[in-house]
PDB file of N, CA and C in Angstrom:
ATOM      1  N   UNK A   1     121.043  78.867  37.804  1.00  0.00           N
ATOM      2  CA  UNK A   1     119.632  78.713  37.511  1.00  0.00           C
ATOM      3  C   UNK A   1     119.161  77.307  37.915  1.00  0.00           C
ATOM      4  N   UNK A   2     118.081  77.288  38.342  1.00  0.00           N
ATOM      5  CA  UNK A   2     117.602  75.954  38.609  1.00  0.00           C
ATOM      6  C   UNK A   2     116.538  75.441  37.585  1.00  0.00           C
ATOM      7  N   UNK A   3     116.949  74.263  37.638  1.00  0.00           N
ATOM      8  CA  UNK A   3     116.784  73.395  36.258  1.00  0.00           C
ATOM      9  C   UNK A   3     115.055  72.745  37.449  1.00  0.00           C
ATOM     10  N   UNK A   4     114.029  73.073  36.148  1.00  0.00           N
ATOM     11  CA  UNK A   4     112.601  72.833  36.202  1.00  0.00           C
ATOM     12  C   UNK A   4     112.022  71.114  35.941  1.00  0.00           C
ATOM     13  N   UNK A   5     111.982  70.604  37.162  1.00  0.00           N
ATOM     14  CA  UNK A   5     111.798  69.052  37.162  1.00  0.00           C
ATOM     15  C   UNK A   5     110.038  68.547  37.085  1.00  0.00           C
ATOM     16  N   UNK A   6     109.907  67.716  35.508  1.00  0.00           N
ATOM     17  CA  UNK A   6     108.798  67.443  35.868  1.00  0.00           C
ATOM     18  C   UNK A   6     108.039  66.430  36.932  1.00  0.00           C
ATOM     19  N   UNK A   7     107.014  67.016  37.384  1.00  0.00           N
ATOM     20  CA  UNK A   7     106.404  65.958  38.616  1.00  0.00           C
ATOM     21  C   UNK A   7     105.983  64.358  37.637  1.00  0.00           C
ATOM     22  N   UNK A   8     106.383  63.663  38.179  1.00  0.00           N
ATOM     23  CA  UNK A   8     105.662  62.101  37.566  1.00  0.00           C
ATOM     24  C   UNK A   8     104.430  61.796  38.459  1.00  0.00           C
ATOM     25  N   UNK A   9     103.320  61.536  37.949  1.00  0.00           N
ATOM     26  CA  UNK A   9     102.488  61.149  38.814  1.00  0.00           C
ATOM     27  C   UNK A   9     102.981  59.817  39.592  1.00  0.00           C
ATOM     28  N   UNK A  10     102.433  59.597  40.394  1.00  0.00           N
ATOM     29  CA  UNK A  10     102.611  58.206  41.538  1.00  0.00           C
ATOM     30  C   UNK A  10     101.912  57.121  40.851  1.00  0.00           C
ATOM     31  N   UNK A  11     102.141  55.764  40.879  1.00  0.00           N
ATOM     32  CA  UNK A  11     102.145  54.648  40.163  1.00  0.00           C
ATOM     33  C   UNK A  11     101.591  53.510  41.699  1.00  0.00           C
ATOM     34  N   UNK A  12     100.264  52.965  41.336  1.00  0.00           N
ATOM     35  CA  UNK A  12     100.170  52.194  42.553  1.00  0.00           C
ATOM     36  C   UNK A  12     100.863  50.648  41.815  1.00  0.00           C
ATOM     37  N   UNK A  13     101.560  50.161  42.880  1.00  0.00           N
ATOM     38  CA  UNK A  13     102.166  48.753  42.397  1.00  0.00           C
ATOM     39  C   UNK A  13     101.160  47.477  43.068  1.00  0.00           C
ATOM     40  N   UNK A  14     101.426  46.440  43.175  1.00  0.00           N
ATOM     41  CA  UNK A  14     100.778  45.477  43.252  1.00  0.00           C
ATOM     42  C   UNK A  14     101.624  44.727  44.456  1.00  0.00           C
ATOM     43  N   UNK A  15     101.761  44.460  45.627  1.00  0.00           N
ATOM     44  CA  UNK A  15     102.641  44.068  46.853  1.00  0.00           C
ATOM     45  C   UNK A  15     102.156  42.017  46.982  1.00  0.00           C
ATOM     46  N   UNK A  16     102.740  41.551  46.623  1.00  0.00           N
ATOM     47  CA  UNK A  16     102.473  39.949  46.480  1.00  0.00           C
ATOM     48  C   UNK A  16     103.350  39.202  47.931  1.00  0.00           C
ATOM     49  N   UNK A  17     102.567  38.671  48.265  1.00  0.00           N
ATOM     50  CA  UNK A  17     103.344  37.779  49.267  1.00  0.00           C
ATOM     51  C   UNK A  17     103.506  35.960  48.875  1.00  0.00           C
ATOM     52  N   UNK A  18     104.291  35.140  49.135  1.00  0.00           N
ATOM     53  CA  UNK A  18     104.838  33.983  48.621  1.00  0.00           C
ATOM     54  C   UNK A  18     105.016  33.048  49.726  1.00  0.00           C
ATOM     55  N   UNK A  19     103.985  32.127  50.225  1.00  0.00           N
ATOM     56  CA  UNK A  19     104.258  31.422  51.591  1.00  0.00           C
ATOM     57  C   UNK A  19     104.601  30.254  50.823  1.00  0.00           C
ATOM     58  N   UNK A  20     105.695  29.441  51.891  1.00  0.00           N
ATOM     59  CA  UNK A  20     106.011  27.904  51.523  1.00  0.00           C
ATOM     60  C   UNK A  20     105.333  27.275  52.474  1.00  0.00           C
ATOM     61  N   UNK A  21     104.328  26.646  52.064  1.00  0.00           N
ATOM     62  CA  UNK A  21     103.631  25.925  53.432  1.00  0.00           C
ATOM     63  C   UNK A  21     103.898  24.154  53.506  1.00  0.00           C
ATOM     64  N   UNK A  22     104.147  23.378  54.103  1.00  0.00           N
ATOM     65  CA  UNK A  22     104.238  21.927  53.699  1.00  0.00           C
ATOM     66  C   UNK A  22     102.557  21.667  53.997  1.00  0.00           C
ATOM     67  N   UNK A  23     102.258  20.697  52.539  1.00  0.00           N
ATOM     68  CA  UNK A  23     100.916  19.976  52.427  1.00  0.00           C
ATOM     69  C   UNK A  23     100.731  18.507  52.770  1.00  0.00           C
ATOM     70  N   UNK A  24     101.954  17.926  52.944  1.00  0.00           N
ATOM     71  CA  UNK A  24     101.648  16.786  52.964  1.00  0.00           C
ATOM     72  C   UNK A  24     102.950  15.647  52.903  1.00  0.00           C
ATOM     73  N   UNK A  25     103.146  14.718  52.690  1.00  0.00           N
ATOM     74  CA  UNK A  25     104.389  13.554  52.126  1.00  0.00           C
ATOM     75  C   UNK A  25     104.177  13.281  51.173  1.00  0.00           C
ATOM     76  N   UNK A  26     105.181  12.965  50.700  1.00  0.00           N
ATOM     77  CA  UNK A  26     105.320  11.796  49.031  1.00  0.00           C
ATOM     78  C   UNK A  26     106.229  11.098  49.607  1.00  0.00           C
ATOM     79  N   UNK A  27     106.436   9.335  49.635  1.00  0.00           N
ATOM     80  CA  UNK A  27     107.038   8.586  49.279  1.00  0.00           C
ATOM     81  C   UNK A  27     108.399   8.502  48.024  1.00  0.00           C
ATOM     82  N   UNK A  28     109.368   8.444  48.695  1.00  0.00           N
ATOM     83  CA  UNK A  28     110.325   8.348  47.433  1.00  0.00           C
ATOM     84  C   UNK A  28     111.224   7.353  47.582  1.00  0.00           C
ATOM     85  N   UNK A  29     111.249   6.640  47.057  1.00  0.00           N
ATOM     86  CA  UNK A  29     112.549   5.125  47.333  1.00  0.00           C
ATOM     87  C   UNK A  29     113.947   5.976  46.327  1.00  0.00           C
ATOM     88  N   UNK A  30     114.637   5.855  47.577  1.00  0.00           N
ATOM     89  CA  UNK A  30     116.074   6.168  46.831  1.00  0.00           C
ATOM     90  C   UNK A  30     116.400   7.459  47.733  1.00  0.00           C
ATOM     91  N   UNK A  31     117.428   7.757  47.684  1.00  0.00           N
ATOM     92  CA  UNK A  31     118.516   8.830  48.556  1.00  0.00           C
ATOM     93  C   UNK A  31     118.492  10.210  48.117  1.00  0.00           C
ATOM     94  N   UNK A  32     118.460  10.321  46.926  1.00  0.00           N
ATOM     95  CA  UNK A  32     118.516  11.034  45.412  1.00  0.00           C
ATOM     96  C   UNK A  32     117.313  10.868  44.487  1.00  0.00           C
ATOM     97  N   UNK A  33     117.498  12.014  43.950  1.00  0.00           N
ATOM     98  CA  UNK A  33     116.223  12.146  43.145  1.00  0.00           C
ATOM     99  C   UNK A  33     116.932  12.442  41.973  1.00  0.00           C
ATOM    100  N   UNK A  34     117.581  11.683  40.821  1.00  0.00           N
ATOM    101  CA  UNK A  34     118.184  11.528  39.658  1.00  0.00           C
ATOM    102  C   UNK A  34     118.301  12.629  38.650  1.00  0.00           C
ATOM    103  N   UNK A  35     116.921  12.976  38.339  1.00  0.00           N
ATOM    104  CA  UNK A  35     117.240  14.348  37.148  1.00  0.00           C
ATOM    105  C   UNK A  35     115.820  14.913  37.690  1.00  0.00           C
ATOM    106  N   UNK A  36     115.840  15.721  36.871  1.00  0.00           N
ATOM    107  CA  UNK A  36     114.758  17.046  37.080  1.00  0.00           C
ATOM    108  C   UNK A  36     113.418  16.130  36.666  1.00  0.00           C
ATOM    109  N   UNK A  37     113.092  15.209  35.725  1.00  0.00           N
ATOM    110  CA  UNK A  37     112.327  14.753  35.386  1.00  0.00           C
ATOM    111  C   UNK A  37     111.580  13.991  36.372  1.00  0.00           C
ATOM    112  N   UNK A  38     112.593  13.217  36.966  1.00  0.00           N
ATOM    113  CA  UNK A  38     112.045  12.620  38.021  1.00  0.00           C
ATOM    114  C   UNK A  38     111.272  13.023  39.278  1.00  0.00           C
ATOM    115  N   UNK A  39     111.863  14.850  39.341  1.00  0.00           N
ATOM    116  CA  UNK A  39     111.186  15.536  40.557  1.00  0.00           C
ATOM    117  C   UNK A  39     109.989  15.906  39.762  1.00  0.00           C
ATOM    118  N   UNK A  40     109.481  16.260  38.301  1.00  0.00           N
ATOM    119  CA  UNK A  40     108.812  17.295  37.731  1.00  0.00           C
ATOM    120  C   UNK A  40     107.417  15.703  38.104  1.00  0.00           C
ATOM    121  N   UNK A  41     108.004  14.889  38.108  1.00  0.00           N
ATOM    122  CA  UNK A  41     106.674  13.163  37.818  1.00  0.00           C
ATOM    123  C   UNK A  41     106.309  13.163  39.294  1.00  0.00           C
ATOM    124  N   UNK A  42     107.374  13.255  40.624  1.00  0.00           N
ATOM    125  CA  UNK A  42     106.803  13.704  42.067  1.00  0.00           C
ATOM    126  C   UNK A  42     106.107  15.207  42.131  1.00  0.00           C
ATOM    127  N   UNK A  43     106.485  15.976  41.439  1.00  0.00           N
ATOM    128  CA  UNK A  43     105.121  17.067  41.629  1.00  0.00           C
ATOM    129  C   UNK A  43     103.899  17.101  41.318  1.00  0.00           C
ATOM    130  N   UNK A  44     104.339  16.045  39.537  1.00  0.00           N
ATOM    131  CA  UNK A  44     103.064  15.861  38.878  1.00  0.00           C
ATOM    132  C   UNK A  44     101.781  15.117  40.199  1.00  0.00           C
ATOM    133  N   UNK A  45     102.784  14.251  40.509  1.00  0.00           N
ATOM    134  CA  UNK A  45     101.999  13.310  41.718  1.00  0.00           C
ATOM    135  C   UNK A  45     101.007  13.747  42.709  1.00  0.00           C
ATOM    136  N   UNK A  46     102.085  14.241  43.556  1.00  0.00           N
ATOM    137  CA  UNK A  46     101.717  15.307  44.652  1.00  0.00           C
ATOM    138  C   UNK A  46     100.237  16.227  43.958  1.00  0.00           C
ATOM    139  N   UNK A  47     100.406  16.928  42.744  1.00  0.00           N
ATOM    140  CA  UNK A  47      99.454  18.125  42.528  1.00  0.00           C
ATOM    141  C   UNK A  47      97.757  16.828  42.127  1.00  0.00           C
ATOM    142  N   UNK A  48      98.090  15.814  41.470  1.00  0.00           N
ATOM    143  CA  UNK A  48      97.400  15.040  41.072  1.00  0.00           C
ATOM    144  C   UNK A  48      96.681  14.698  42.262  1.00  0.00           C
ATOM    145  N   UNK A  49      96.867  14.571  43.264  1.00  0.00           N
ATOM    146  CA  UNK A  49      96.898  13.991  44.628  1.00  0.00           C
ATOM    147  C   UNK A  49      95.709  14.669  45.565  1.00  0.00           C
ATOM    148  N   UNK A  50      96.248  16.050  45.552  1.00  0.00           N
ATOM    149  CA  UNK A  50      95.338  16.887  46.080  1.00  0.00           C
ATOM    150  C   UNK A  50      94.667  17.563  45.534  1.00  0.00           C
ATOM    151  N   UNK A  51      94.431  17.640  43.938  1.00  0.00           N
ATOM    152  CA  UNK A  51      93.436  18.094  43.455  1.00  0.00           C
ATOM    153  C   UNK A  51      92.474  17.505  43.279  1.00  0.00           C
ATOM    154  N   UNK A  52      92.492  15.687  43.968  1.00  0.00           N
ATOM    155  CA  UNK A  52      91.537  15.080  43.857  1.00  0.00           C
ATOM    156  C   UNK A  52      90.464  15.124  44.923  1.00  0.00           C
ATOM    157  N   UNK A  53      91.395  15.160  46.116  1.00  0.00           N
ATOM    158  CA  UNK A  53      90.874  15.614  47.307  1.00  0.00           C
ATOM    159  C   UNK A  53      89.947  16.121  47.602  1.00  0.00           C
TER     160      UNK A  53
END
């Protein structure tokens, strides 16, 4: 016997795309960038930067 499968309706999803684009330079003295904190104060920078723009 064949077993009676219910239909699921179709589900529209949402398709996102994610570009890395370079905006610009930051200045950094040093080789290394020490802890996370230190990169999170160069983003702060950077975003500070061009939102003034």
């Amino acid at each position: 016997m064949e077993e009676k499968q219910k239909k699921v309706p179709a589900k529209r999803i949402q398709l996102v795309d994610v570009v890395l684009e370079r905006k610009g330079l930051q200045l950094f003295l040093g080789r290394r960038v020490p802890s996370p904190e230190d990169v999170a104060n160069i983003i702060r920078d950077f975003i500070r930067e061009t939102s003034v723009a």
